[in-house]
PDB file of N, CA and C in Angstrom:
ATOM      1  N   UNK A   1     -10.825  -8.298 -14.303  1.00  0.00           N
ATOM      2  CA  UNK A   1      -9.865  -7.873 -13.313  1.00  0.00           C
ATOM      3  C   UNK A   1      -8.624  -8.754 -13.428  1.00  0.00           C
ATOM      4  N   UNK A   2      -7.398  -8.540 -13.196  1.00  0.00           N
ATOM      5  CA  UNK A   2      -6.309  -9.008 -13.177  1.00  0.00           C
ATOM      6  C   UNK A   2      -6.052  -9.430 -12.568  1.00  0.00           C
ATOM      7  N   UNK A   3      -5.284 -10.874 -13.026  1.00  0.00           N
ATOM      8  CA  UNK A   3      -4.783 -11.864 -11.905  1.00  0.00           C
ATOM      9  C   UNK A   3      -4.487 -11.417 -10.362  1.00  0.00           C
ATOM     10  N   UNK A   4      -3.507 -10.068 -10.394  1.00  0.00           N
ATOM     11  CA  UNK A   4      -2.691  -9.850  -9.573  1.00  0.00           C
ATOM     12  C   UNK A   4      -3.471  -9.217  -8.628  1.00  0.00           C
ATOM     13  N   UNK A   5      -4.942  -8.826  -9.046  1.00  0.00           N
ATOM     14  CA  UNK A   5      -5.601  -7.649  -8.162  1.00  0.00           C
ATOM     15  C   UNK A   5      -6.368  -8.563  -7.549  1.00  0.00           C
ATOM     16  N   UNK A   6      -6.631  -9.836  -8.410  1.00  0.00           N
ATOM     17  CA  UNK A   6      -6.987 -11.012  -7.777  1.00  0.00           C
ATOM     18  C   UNK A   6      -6.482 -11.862  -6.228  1.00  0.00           C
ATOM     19  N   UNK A   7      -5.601 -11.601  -6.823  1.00  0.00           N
ATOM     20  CA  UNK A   7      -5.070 -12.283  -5.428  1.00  0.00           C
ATOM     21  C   UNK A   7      -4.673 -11.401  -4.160  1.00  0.00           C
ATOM     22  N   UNK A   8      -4.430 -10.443  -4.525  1.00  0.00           N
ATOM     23  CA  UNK A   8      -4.185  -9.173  -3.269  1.00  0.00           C
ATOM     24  C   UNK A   8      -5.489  -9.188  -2.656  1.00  0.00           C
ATOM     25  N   UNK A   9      -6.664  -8.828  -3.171  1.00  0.00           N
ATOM     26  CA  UNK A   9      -7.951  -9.026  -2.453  1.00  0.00           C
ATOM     27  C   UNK A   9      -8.210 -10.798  -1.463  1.00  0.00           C
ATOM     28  N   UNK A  10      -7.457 -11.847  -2.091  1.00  0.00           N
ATOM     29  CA  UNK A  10      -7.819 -12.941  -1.704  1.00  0.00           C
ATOM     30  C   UNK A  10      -6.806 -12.705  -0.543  1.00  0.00           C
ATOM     31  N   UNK A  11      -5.649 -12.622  -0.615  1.00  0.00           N
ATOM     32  CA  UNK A  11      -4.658 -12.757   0.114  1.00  0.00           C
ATOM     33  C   UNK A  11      -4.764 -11.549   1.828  1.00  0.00           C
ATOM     34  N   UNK A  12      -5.429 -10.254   1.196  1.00  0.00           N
ATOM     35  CA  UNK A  12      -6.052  -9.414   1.936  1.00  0.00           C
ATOM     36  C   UNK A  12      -7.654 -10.047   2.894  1.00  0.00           C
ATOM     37  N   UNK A  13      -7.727 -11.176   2.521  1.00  0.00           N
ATOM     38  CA  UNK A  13      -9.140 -12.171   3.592  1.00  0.00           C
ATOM     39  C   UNK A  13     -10.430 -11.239   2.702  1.00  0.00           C
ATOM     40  N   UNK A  14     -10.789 -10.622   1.615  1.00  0.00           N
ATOM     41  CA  UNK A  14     -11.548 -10.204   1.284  1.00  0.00           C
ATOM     42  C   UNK A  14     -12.635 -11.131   0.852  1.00  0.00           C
ATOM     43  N   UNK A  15     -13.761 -11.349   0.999  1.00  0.00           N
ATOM     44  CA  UNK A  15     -14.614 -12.830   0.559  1.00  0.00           C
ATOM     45  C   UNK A  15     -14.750 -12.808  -0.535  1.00  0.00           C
ATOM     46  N   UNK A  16     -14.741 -14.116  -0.678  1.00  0.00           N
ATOM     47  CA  UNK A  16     -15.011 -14.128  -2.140  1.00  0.00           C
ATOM     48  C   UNK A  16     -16.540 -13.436  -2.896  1.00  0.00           C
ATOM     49  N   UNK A  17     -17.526 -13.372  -2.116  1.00  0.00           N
ATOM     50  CA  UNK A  17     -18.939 -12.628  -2.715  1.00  0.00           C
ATOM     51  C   UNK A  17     -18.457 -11.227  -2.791  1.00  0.00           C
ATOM     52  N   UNK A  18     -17.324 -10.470  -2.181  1.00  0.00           N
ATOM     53  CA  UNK A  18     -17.120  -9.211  -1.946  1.00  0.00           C
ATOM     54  C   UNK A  18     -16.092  -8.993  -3.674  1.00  0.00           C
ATOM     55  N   UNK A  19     -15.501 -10.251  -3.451  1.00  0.00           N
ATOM     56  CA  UNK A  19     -14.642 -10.146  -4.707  1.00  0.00           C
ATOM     57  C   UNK A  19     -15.010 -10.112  -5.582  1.00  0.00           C
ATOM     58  N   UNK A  20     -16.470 -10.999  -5.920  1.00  0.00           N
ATOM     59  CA  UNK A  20     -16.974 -11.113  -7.439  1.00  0.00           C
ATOM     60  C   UNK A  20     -17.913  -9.599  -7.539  1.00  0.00           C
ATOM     61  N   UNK A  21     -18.386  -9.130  -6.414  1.00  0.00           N
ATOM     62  CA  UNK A  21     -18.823  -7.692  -6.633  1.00  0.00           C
ATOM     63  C   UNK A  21     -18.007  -6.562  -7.123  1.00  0.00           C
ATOM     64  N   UNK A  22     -16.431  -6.251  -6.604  1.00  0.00           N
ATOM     65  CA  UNK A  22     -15.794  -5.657  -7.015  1.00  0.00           C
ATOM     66  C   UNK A  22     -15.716  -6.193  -8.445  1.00  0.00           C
ATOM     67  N   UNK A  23     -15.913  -7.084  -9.107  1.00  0.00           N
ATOM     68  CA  UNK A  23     -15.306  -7.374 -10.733  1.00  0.00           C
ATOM     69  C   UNK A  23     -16.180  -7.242 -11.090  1.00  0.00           C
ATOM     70  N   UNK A  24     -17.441  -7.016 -10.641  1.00  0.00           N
ATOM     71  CA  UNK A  24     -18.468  -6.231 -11.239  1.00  0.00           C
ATOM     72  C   UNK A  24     -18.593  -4.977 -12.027  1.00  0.00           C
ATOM     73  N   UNK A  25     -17.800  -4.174 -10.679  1.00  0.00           N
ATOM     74  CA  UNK A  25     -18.366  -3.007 -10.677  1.00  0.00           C
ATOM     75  C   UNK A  25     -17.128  -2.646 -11.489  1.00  0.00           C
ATOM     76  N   UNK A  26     -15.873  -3.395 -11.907  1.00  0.00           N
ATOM     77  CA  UNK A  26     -15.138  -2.527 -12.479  1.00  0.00           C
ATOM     78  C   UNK A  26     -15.059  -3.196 -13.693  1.00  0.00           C
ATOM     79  N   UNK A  27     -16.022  -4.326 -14.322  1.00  0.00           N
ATOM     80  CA  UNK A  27     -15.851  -5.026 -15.669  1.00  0.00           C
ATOM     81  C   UNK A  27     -15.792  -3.884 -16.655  1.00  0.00           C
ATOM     82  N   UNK A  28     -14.983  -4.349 -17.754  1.00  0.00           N
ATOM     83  CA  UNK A  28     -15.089  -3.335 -18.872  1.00  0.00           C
ATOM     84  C   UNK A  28     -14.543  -1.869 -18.585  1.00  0.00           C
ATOM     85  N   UNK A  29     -13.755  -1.441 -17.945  1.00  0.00           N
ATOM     86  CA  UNK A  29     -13.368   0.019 -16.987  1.00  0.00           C
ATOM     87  C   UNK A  29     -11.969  -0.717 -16.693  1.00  0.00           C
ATOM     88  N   UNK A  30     -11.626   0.823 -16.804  1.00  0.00           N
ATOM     89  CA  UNK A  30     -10.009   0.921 -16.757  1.00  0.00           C
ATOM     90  C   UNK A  30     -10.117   0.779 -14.822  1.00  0.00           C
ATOM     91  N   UNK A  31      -9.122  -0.137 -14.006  1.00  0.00           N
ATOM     92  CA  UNK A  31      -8.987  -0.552 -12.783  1.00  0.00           C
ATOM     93  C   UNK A  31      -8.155   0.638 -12.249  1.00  0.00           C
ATOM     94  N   UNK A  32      -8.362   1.445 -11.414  1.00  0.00           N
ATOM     95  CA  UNK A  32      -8.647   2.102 -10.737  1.00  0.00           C
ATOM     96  C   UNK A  32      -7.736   1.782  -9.353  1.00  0.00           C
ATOM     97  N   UNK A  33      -6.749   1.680  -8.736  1.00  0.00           N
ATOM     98  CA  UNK A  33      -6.664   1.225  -7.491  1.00  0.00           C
ATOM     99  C   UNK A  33      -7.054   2.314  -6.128  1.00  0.00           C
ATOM    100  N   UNK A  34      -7.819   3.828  -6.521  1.00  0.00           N
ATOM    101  CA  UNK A  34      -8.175   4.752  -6.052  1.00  0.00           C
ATOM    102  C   UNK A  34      -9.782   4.022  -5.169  1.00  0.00           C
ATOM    103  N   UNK A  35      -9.889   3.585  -6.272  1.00  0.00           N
ATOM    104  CA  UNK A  35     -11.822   3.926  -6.789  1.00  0.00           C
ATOM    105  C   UNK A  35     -11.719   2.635  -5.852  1.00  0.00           C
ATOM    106  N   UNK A  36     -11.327   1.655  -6.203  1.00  0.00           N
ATOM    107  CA  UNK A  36     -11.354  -0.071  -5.498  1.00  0.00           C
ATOM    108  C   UNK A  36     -10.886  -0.005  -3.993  1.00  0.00           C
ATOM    109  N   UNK A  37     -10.126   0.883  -3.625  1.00  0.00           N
ATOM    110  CA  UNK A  37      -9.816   1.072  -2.091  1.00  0.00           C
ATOM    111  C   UNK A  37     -11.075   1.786  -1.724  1.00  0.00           C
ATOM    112  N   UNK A  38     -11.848   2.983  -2.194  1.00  0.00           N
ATOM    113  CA  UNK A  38     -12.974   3.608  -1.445  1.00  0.00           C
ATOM    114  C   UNK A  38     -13.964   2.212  -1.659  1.00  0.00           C
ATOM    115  N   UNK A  39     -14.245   1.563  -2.182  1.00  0.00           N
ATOM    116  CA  UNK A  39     -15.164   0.459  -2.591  1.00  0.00           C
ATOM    117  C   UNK A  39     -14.807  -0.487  -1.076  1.00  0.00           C
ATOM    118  N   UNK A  40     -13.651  -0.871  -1.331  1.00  0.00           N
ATOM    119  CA  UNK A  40     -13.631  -1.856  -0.197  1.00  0.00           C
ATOM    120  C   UNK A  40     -13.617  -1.397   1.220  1.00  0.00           C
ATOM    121  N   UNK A  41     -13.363  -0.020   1.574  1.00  0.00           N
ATOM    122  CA  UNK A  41     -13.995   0.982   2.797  1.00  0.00           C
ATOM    123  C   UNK A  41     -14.982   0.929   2.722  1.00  0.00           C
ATOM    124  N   UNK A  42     -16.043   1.043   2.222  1.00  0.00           N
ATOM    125  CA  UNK A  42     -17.558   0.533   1.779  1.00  0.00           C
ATOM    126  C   UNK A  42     -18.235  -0.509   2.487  1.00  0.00           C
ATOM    127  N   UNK A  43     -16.958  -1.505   2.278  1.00  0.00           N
ATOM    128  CA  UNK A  43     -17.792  -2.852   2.323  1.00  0.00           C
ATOM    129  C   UNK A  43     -16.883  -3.094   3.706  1.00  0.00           C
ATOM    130  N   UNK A  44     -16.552  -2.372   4.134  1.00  0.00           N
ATOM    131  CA  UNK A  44     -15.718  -2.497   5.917  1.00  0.00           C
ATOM    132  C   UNK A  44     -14.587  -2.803   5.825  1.00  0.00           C
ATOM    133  N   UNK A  45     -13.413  -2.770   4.864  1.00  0.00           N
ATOM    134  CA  UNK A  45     -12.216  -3.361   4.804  1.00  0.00           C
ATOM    135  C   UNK A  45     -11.344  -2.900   4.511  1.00  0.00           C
ATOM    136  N   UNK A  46      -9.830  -2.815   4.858  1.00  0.00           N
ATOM    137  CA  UNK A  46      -9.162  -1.654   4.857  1.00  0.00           C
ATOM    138  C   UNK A  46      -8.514  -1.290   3.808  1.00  0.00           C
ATOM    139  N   UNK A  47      -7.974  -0.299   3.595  1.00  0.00           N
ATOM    140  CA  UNK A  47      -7.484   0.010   1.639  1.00  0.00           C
ATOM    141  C   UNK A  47      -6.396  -0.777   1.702  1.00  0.00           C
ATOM    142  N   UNK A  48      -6.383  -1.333   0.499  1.00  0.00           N
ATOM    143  CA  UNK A  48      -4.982  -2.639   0.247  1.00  0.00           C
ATOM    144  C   UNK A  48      -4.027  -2.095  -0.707  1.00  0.00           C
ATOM    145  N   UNK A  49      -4.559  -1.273  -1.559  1.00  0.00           N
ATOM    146  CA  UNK A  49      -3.948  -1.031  -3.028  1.00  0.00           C
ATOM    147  C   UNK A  49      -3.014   0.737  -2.910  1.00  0.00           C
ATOM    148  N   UNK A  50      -3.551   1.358  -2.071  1.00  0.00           N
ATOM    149  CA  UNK A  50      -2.409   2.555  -1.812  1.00  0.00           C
ATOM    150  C   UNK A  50      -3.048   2.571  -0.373  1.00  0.00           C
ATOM    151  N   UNK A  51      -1.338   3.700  -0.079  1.00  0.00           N
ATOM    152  CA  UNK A  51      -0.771   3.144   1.464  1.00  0.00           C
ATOM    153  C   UNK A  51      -0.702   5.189   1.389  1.00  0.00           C
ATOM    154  N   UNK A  52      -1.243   5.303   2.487  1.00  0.00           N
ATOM    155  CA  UNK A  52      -0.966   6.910   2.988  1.00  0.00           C
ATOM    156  C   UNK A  52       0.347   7.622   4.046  1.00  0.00           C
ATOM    157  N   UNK A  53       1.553   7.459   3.405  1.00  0.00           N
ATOM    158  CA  UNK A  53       2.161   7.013   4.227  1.00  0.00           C
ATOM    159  C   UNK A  53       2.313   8.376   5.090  1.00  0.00           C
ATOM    160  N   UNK A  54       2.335   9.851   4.786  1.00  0.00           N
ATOM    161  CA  UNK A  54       1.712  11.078   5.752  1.00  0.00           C
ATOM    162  C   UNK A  54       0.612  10.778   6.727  1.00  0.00           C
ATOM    163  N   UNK A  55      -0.129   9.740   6.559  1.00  0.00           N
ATOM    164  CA  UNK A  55      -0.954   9.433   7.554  1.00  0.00           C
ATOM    165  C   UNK A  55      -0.417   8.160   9.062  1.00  0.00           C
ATOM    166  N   UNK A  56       0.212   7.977   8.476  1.00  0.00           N
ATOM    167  CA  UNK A  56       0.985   6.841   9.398  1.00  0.00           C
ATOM    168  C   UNK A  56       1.992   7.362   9.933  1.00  0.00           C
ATOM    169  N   UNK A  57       1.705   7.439  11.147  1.00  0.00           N
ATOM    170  CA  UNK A  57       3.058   8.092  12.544  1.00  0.00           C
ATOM    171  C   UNK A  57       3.903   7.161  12.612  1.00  0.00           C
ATOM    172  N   UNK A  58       4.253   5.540  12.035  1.00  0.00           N
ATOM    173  CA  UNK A  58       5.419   5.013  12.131  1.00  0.00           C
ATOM    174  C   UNK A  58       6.296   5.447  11.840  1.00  0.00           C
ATOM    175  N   UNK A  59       6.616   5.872  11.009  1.00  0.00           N
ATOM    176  CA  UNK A  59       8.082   6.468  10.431  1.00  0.00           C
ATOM    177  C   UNK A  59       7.671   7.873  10.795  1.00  0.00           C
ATOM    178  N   UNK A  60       8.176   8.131  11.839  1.00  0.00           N
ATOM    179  CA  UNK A  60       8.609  10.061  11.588  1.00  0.00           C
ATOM    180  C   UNK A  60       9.756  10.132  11.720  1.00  0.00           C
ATOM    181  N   UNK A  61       9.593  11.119  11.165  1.00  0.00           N
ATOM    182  CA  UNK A  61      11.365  11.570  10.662  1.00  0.00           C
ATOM    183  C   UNK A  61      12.087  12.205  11.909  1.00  0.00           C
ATOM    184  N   UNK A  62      11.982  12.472  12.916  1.00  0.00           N
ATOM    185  CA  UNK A  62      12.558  13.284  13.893  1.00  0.00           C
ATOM    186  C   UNK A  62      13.043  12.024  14.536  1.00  0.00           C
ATOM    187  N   UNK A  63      12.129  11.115  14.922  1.00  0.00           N
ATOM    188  CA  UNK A  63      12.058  10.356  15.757  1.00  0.00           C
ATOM    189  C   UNK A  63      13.521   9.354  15.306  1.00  0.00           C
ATOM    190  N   UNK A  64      13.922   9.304  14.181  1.00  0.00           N
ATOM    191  CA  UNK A  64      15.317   8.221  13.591  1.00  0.00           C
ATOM    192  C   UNK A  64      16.269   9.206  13.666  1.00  0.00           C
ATOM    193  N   UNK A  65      16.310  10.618  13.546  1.00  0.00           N
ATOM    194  CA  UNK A  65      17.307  11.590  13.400  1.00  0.00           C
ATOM    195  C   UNK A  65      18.060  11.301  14.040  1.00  0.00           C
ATOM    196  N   UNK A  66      18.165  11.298  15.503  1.00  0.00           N
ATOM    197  CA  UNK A  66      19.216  11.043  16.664  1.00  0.00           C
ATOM    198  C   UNK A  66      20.208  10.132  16.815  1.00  0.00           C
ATOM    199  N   UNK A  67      19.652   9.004  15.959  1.00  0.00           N
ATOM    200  CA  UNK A  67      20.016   7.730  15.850  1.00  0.00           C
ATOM    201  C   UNK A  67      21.327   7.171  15.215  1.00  0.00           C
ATOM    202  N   UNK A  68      21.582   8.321  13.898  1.00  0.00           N
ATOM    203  CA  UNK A  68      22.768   8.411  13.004  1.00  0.00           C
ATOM    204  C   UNK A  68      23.221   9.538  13.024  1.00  0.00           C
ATOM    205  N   UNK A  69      24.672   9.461  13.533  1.00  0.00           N
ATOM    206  CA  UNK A  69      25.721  10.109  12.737  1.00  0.00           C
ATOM    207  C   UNK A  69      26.362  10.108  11.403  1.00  0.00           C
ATOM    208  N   UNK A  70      26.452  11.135  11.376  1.00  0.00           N
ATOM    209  CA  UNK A  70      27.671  10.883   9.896  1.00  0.00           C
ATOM    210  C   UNK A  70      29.208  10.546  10.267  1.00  0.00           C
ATOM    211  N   UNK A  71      29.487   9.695   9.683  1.00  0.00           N
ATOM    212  CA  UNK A  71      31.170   8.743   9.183  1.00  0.00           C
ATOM    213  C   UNK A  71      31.383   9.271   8.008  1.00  0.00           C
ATOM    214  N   UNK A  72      32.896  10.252   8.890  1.00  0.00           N
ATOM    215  CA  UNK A  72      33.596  10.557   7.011  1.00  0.00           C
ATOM    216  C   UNK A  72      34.302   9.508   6.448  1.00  0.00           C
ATOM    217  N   UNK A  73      34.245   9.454   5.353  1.00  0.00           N
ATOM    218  CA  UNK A  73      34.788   8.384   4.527  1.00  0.00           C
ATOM    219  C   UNK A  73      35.807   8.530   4.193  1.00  0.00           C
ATOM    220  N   UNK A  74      36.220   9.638   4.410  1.00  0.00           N
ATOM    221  CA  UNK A  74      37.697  10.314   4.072  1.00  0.00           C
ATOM    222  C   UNK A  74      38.834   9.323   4.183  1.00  0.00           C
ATOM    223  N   UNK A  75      38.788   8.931   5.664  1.00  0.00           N
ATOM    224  CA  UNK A  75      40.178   8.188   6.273  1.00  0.00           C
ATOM    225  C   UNK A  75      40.101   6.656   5.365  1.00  0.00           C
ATOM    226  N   UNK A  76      39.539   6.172   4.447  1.00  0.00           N
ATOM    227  CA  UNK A  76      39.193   5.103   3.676  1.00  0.00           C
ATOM    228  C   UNK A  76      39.566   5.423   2.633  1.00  0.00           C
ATOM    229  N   UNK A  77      39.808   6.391   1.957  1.00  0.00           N
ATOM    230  CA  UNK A  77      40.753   6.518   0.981  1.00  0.00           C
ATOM    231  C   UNK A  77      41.883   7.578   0.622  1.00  0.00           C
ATOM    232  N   UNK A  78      42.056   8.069   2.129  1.00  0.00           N
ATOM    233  CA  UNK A  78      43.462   8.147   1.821  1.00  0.00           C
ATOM    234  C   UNK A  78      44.559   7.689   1.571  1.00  0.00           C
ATOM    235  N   UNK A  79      45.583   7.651   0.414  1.00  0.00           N
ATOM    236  CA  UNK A  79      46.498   7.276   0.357  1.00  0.00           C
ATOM    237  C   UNK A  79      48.081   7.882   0.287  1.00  0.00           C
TER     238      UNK A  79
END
């Protein structure tokens, strides 16, 4: 497993016995960041490696609409 997937799991509080299981299961196998998020749902912990962002009501789009107008830029370069 790769440094980098290394440390996202460490940095994510994942234990270390949880960690050396995941490099188990993916030694020798192309890494997966699909397969390693259902794995660590498995083991009770939340997906680190993709983000659903249709599933997350923070950003809706209606909700910022109101917020901005458009500024013509026009009067900035007229000369």
């Amino acid at each position: 497993m790769e440094r980098s997937v290394l440390n996202a799991l460490k940095a994510s509080d994942v234990k270390e016995e949880d960690i050396k299981f995941l490099e188990q299961k993916f030694k020798g196998k192309f890494f997966n960041v699909e397969e390693c998020d259902k794995e660590l749902v498995k083991l009770g912990y939340e997906p680190i490696f993709v983000i659903d962002y249709d599933e997350d009501d923070y950003y809706e789009d209606d909700e910022y609409d109101d917020e901005y107008e458009k500024i013509s830029q026009k009067k900035y370069f007229d000369d």
